[in-house]
PDB file of N, CA and C in Angstrom:
ATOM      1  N   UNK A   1      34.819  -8.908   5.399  1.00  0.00           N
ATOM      2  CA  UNK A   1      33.709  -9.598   4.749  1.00  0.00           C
ATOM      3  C   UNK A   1      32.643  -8.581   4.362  1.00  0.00           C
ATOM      4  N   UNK A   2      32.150  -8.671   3.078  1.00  0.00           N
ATOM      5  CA  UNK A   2      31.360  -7.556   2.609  1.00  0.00           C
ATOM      6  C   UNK A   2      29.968  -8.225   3.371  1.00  0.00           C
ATOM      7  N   UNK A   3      28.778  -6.905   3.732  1.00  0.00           N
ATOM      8  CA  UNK A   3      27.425  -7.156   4.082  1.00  0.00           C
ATOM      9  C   UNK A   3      26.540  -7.879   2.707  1.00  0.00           C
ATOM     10  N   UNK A   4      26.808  -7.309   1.206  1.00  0.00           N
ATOM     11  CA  UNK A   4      26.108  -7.813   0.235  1.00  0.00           C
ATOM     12  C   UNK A   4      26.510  -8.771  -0.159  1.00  0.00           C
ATOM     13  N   UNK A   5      26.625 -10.291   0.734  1.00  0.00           N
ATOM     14  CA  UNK A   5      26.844 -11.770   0.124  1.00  0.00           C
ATOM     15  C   UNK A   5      25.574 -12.449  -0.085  1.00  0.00           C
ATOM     16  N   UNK A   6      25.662 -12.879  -0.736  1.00  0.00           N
ATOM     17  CA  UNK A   6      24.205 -13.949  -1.311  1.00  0.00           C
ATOM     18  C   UNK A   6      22.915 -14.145  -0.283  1.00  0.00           C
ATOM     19  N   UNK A   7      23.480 -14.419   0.548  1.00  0.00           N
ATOM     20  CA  UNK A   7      21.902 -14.660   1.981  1.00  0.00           C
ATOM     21  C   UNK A   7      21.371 -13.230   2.131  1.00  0.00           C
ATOM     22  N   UNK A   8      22.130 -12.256   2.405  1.00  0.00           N
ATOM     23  CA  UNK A   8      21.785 -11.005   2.782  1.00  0.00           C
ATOM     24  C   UNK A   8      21.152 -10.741   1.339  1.00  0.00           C
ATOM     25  N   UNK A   9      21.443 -10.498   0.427  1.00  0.00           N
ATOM     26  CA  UNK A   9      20.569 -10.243  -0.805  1.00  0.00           C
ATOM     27  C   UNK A   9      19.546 -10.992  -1.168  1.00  0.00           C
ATOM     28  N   UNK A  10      18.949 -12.256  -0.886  1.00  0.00           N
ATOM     29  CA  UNK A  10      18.434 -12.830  -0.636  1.00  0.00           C
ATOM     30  C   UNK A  10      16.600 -12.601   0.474  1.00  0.00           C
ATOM     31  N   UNK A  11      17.705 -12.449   1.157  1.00  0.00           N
ATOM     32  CA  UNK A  11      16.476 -11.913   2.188  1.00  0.00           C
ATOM     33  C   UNK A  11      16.062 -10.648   2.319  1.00  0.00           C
ATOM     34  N   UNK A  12      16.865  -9.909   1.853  1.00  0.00           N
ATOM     35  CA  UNK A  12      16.652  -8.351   1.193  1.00  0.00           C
ATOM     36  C   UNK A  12      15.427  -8.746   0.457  1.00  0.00           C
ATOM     37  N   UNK A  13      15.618  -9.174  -0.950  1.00  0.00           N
ATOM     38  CA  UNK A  13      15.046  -9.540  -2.009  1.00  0.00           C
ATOM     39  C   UNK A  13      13.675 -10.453  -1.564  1.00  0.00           C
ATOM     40  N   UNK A  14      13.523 -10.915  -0.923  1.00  0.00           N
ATOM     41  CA  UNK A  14      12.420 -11.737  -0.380  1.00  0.00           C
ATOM     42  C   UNK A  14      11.397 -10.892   0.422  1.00  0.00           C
ATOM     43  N   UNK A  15      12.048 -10.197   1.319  1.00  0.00           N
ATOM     44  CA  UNK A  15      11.586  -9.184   2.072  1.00  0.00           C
ATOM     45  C   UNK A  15      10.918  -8.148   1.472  1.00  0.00           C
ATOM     46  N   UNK A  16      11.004  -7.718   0.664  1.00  0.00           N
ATOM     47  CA  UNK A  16      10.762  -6.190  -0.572  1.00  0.00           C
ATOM     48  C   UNK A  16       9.790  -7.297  -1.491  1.00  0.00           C
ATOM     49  N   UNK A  17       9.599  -7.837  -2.163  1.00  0.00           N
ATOM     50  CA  UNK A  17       9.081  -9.172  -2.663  1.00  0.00           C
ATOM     51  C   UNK A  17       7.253  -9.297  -1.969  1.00  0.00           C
ATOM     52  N   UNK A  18       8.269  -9.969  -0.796  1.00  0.00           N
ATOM     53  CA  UNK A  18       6.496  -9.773   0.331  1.00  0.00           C
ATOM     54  C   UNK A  18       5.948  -8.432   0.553  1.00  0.00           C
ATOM     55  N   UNK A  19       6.565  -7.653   0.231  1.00  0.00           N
ATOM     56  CA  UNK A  19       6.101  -6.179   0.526  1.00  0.00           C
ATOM     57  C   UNK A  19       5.324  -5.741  -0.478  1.00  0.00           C
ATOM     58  N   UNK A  20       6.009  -6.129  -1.795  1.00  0.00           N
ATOM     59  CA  UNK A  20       5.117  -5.824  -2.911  1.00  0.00           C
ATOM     60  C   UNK A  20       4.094  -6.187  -3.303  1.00  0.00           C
ATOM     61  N   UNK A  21       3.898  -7.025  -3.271  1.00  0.00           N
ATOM     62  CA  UNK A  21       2.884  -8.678  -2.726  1.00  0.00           C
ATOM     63  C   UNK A  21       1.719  -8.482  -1.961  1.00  0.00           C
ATOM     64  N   UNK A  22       2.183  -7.738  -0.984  1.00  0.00           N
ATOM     65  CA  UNK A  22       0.854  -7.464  -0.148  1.00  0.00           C
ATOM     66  C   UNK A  22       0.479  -5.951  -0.102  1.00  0.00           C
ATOM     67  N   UNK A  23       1.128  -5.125  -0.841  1.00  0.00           N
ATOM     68  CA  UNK A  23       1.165  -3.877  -1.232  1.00  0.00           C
ATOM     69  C   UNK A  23      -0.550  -4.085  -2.876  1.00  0.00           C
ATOM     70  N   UNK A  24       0.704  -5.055  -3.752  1.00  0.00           N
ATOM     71  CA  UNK A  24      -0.374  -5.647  -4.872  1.00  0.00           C
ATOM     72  C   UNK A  24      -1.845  -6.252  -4.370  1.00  0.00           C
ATOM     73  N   UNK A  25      -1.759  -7.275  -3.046  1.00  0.00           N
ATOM     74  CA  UNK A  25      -3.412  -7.959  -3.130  1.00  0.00           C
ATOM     75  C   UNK A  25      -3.902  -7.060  -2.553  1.00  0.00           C
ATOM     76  N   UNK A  26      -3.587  -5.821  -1.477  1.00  0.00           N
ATOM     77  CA  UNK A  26      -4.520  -5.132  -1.027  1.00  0.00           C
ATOM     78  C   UNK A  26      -5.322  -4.404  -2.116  1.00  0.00           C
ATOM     79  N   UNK A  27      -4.438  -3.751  -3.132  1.00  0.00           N
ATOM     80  CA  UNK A  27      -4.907  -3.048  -4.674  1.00  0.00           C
ATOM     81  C   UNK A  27      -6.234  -3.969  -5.093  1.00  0.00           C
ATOM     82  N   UNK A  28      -5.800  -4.852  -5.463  1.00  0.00           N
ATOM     83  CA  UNK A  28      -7.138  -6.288  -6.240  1.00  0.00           C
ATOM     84  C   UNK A  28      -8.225  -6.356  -5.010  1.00  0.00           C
ATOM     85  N   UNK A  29      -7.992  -6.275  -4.113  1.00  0.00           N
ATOM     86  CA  UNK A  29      -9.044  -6.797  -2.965  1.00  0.00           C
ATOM     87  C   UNK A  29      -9.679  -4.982  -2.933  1.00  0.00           C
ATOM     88  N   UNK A  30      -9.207  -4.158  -2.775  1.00  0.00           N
ATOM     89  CA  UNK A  30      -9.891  -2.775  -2.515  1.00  0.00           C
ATOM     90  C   UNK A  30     -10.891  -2.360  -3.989  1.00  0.00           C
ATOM     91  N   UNK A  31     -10.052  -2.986  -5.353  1.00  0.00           N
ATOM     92  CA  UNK A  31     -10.710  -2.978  -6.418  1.00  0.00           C
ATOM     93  C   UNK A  31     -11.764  -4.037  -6.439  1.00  0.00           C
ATOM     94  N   UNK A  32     -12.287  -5.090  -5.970  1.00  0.00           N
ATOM     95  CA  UNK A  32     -13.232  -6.102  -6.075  1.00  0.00           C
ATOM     96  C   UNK A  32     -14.103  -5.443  -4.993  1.00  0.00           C
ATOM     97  N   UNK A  33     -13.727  -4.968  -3.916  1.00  0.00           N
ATOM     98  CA  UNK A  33     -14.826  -4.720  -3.228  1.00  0.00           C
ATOM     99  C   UNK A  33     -15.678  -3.340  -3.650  1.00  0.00           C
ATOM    100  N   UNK A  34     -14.976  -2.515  -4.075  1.00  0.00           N
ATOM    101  CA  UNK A  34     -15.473  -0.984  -5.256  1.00  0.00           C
ATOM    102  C   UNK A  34     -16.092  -1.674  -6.157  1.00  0.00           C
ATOM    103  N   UNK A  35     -15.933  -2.980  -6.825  1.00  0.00           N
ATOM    104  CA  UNK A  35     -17.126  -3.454  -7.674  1.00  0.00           C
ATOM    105  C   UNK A  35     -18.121  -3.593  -7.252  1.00  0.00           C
ATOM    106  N   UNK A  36     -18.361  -4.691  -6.390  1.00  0.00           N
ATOM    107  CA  UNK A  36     -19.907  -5.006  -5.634  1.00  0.00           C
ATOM    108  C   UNK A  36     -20.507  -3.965  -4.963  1.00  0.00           C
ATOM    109  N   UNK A  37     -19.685  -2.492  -4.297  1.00  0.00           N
ATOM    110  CA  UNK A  37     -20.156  -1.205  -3.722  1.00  0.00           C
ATOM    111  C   UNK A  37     -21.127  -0.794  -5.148  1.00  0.00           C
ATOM    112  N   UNK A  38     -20.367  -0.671  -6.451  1.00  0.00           N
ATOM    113  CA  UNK A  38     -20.976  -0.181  -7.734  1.00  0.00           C
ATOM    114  C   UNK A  38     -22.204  -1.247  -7.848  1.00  0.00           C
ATOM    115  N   UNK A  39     -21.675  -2.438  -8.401  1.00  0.00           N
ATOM    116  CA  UNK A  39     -23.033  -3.051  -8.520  1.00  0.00           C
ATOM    117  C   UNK A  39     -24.303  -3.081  -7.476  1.00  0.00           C
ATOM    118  N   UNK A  40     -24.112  -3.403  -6.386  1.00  0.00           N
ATOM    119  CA  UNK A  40     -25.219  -3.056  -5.467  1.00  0.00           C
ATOM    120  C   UNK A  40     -26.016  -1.355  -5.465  1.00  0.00           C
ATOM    121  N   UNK A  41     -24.983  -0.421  -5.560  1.00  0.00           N
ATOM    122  CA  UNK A  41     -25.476   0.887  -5.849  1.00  0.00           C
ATOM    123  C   UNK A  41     -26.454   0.436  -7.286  1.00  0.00           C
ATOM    124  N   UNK A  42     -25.898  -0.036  -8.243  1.00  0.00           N
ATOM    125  CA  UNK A  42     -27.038   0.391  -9.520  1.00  0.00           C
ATOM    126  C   UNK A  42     -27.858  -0.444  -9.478  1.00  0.00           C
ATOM    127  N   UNK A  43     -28.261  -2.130  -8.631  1.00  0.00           N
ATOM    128  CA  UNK A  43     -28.939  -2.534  -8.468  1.00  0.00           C
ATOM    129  C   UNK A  43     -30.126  -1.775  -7.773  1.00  0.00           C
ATOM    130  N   UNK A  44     -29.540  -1.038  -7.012  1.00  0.00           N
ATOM    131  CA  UNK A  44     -30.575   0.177  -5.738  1.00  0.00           C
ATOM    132  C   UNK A  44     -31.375   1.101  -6.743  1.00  0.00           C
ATOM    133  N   UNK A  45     -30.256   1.349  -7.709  1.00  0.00           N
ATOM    134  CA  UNK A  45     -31.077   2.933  -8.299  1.00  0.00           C
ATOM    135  C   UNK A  45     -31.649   2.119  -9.202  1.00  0.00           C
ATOM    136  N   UNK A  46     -31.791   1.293 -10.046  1.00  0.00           N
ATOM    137  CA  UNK A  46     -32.526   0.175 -11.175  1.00  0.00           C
ATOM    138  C   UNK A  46     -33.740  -0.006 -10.578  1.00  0.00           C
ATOM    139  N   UNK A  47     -33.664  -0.489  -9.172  1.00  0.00           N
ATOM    140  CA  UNK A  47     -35.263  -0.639  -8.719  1.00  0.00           C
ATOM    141  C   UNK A  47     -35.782   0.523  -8.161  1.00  0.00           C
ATOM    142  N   UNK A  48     -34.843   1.730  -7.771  1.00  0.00           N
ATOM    143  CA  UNK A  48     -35.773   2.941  -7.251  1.00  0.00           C
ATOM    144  C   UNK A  48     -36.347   3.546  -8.714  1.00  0.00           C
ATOM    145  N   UNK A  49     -35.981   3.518 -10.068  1.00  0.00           N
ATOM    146  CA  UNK A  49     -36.435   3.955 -10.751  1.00  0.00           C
ATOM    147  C   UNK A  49     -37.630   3.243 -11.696  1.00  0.00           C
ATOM    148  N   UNK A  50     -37.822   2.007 -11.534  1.00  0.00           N
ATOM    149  CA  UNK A  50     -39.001   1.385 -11.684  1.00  0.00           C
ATOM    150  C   UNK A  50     -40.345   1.679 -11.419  1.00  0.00           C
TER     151      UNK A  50
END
């Protein structure tokens, strides 16, 4: 009986899937929070230069 039958590829595929997945939202979540770091920074220097 071969190891690559349908379930095993499957859960391979599911497995690598979630990996990418949470590989991807950490990216979006590390990029949203580098926004508000930026915006709060130029909010800071906007009023120190007033």
């Amino acid at each position: 009986m071969s190891r690559n039958n349908e379930r095993n590829i499957k859960k391979h595929n599911d497995k690598l899937h979630k990996a990418q997945d949470k590989v991807k939202q950490a990216e979006i979540t590390r990029k949203e929070k580098l926004k508000q770091i930026v915006k709060m920074f130029n909010e800071a220097n906007a009023s120190d230069k007033k």
